[in-house]
Every structure is written in structure tokens, then in C-alpha cells.
N, C-alpha and C. Protein backbone atom coordinates (compact mmCIF):
# COMPACT_ATOMS: atom_id res chain seq x y z
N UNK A 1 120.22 76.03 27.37
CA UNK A 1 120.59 75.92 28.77
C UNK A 1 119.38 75.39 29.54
N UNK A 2 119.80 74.57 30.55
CA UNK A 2 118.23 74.19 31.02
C UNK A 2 117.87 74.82 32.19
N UNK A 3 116.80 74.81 32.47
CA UNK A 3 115.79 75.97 32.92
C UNK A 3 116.14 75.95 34.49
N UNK A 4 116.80 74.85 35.10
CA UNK A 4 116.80 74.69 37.07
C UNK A 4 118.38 75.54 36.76
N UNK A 5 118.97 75.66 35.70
CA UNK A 5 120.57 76.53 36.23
C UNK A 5 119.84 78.20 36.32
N UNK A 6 118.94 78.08 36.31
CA UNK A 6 118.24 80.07 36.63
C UNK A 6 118.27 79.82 38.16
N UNK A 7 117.52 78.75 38.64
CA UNK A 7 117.42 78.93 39.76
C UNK A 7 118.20 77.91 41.24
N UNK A 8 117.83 78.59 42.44
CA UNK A 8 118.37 77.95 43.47
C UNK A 8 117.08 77.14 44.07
N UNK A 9 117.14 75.67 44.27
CA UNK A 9 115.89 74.64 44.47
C UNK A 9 116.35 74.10 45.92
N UNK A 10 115.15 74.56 46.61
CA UNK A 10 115.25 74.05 48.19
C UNK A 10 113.77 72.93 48.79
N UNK A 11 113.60 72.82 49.69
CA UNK A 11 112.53 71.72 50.01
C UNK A 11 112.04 72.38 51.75
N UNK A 12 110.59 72.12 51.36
CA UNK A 12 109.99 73.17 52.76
C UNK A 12 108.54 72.37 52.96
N UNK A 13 108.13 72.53 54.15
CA UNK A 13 107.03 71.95 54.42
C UNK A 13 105.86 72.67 54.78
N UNK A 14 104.43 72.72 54.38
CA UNK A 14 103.50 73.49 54.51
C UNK A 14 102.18 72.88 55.24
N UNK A 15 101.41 73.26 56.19
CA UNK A 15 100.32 72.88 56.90
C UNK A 15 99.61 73.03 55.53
N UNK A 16 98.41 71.84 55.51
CA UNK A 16 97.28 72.20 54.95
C UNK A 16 96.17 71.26 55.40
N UNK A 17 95.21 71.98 55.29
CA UNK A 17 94.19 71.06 56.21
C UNK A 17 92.88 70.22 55.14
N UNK A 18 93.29 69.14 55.19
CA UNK A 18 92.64 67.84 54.51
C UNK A 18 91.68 67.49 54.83
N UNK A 19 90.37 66.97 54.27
CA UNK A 19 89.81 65.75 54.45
C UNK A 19 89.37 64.71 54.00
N UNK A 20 89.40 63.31 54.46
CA UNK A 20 89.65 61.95 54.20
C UNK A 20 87.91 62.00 53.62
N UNK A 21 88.37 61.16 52.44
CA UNK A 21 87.09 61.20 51.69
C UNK A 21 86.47 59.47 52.36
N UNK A 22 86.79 59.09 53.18
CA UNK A 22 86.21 57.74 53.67
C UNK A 22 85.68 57.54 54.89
N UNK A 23 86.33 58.54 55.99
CA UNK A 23 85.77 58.86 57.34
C UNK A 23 85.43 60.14 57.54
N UNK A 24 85.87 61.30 56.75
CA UNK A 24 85.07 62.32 56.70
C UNK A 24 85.81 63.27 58.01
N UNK A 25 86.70 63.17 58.10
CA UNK A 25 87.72 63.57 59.08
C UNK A 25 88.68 64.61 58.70
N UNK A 26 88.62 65.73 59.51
CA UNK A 26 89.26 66.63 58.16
C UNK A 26 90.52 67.22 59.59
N UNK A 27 92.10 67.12 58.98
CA UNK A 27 93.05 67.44 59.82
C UNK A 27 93.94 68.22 59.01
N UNK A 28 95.31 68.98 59.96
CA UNK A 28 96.33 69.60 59.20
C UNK A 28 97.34 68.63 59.08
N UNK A 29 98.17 68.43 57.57
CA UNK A 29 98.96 67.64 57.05
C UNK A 29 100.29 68.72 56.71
N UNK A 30 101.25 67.89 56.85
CA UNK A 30 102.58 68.57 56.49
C UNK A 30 102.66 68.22 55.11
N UNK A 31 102.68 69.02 54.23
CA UNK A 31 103.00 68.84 52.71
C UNK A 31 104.34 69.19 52.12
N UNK A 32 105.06 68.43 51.58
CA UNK A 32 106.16 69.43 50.97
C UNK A 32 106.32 69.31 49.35
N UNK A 33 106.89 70.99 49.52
CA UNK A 33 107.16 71.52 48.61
C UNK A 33 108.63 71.63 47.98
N UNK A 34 108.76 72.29 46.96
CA UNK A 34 110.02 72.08 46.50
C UNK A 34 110.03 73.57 45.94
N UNK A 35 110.62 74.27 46.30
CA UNK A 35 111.17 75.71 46.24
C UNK A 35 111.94 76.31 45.44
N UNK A 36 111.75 76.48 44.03
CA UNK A 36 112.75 77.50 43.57
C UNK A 36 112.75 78.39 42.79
N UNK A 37 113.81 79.43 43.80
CA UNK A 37 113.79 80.77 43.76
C UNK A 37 115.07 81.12 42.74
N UNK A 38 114.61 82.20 42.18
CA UNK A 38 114.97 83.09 40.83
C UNK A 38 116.55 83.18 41.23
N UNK A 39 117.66 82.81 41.02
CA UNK A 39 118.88 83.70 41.25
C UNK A 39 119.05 84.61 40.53
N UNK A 40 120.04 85.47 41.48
CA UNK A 40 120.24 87.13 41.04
C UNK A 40 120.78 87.53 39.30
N UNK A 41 121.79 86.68 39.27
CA UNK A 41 122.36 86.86 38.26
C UNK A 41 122.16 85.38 37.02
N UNK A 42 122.27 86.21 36.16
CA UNK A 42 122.56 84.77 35.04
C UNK A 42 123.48 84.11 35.03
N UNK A 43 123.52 83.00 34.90
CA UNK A 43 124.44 82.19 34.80
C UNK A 43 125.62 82.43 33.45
N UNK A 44 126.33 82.00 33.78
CA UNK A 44 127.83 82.26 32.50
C UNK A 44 127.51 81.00 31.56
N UNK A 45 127.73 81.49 29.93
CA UNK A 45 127.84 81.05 29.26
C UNK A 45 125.93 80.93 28.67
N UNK A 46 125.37 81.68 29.00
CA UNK A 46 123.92 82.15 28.43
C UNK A 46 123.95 82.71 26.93
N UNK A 47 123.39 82.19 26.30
CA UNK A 47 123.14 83.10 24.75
C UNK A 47 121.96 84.11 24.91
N UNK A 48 121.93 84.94 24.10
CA UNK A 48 120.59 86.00 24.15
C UNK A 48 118.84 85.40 24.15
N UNK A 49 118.93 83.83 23.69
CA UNK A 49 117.34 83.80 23.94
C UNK A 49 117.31 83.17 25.85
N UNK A 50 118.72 82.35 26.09
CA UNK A 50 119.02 82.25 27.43
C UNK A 50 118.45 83.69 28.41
N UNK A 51 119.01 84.55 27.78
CA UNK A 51 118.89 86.44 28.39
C UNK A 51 117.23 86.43 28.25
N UNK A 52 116.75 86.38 27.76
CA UNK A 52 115.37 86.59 27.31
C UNK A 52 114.56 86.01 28.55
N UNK A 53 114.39 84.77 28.29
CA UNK A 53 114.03 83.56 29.40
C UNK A 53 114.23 83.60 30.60
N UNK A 54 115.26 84.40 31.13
CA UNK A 54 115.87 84.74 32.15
C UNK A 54 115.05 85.71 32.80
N UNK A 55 114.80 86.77 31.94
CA UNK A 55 114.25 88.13 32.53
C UNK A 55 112.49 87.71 32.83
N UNK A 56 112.16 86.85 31.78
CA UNK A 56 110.69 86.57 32.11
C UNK A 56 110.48 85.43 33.20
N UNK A 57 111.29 84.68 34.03
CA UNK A 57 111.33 84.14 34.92
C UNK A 57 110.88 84.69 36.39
N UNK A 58 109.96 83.70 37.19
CA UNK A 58 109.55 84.18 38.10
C UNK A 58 110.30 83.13 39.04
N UNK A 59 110.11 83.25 40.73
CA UNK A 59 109.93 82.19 41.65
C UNK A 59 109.12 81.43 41.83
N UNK A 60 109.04 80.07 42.72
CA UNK A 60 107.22 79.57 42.34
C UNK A 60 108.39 78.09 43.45
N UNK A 61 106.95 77.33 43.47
CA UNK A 61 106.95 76.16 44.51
C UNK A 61 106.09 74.99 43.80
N UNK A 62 106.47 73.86 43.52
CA UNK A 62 106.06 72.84 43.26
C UNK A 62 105.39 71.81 43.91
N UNK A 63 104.67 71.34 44.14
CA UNK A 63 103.96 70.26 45.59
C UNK A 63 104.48 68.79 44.94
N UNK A 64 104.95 68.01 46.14
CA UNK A 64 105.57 67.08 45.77
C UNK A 64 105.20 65.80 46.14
N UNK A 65 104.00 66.18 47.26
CA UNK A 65 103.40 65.15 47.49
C UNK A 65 101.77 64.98 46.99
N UNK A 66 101.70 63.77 46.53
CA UNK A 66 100.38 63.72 45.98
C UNK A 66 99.25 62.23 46.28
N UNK A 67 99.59 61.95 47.64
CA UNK A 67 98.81 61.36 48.52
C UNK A 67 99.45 61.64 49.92
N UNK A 68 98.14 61.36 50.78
CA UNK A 68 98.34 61.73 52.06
C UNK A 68 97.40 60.42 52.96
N UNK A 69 97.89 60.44 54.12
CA UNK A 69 97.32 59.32 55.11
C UNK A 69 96.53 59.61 55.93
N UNK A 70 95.47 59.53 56.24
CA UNK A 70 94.70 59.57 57.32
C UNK A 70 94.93 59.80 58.73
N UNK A 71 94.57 60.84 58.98
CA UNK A 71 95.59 60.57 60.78
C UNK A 71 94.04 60.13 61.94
N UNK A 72 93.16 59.64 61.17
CA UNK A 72 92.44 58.64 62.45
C UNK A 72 93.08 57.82 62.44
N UNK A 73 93.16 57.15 64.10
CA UNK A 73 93.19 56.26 63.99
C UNK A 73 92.68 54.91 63.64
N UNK A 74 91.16 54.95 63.22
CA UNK A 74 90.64 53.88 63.10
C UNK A 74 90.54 53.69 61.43
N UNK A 75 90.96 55.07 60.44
CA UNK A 75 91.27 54.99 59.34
C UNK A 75 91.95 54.53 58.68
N UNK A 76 93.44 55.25 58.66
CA UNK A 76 94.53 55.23 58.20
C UNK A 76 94.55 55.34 56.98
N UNK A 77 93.62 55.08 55.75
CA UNK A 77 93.44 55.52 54.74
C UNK A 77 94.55 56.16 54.06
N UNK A 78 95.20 55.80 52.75
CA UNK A 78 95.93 56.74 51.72
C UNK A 78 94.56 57.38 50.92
N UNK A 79 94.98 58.31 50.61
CA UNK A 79 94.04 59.15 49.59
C UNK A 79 94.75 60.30 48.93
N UNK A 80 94.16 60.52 47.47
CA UNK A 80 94.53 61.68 46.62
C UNK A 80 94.71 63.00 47.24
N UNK A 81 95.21 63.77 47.04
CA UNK A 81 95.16 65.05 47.27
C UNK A 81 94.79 66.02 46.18
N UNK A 82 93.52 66.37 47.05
CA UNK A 82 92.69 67.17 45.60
C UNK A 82 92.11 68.70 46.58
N UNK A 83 91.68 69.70 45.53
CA UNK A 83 91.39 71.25 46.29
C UNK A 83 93.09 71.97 46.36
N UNK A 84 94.13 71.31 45.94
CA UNK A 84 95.23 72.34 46.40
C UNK A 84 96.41 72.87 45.45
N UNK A 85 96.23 73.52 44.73
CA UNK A 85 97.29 74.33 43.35
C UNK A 85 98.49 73.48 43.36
N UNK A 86 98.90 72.29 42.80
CA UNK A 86 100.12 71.99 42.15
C UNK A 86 101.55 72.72 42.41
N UNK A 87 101.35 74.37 41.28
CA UNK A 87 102.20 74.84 41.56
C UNK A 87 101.68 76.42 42.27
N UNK A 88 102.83 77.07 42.71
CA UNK A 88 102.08 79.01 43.50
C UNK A 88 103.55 79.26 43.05
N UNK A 89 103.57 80.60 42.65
CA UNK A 89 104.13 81.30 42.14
C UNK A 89 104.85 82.19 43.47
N UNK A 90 105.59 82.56 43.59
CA UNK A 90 106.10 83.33 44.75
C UNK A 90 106.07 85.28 44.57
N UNK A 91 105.08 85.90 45.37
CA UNK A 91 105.82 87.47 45.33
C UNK A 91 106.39 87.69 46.07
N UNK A 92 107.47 88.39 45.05
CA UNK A 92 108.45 89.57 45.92
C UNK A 92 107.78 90.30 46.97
N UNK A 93 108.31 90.44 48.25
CA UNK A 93 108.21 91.78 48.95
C UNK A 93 107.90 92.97 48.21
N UNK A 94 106.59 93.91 47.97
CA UNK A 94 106.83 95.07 47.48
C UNK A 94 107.25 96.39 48.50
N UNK A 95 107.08 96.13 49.51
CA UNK A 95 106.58 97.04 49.96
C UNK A 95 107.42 96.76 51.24
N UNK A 96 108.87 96.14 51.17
CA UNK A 96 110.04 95.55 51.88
C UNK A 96 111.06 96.86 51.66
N UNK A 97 111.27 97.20 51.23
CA UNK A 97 111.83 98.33 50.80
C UNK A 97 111.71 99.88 50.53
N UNK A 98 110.45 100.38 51.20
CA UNK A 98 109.84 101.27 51.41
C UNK A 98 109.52 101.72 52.96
């Protein structure tokens, strides 16, 4: 079974604050991510290593962009995006329910 029918995949945008390796200008950029979260139940028609895989599954967020633009204006520059985790793992609320 493949691994996106565990979960529900959404798209979200995150501040992070950059700087341009050419003017030395460092601003907050909208980054997006791609979101997906664990559903509750297994899906139908799972075999037992499906069950397995299932239970060791977490939530987590993927970054989807991997250049960014300069917001001088006298820049404008594309550049890499480097310093920022690929993927983050998502925690549960612990302490939501207490």
C-alpha cells in the first residue's frame, strides 16, 4: 500500500527569515510547506506489515520551496535556501488534554 493513503496532505505557508548571500540583506520569506498529518484510522484493505507501518507513523511537513528571491529592491537575486530542515516532524498536543 503506498505510504500518502496513511495520511491527509495539505499546503501551508511559514515566515522564515533569510539572507541574500549577494547583498547581505536579511528579510522574512513566506515558505511553503506541504503538510501531512497521520489519519485516525487505517485505511481498508491493509495487510499486517500495512498494520505495522501504520502504527510507527508519525506527522511531519515537507518544504517545498527551494529557492527564494531577494526582496531588495536593487537585488532581486534568486538564491538557494540553506540553514532550514527539509523535513519537521509534527508533535501532538501533550498536554491538550489534561
Amino acid at each position: 500500500m503506498d505510504e500518502r493513503k496513511f495520511f491527509n496532505e495539505s499546503a501551508t505557508t511559514r515566515p522564515a527569515t533569510l539572507q541574500c548571500p549577494y547583498c547581505r540583506s536579511t528579510e522574512a520569506h513566506e515558505l511553503r510547506w506541504l503538510v501531512r498529518t497521520k489519519k485516525n484510522t487505517i485505511p481498508s484493505g491493509a495487510d499486517e506489515r500495512d498494520r505495522l507501518l501504520f502504527r510507527k507513523l508519525q506527522s511531519y511537513m515537507v518544504l517545498l520551496d527551494d529557492k527564494a528571491v531577494c526582496r531588495n529592491p536593487r537585488c532581486r537575486k534568486r538564491f538557494d535556501i540553506s540553514g532550514i530542515k527539509t523535513t519537521a516532524f509534527l508533535v501532538a498536543d501533550q498536554a491538550g488534554g489534561r
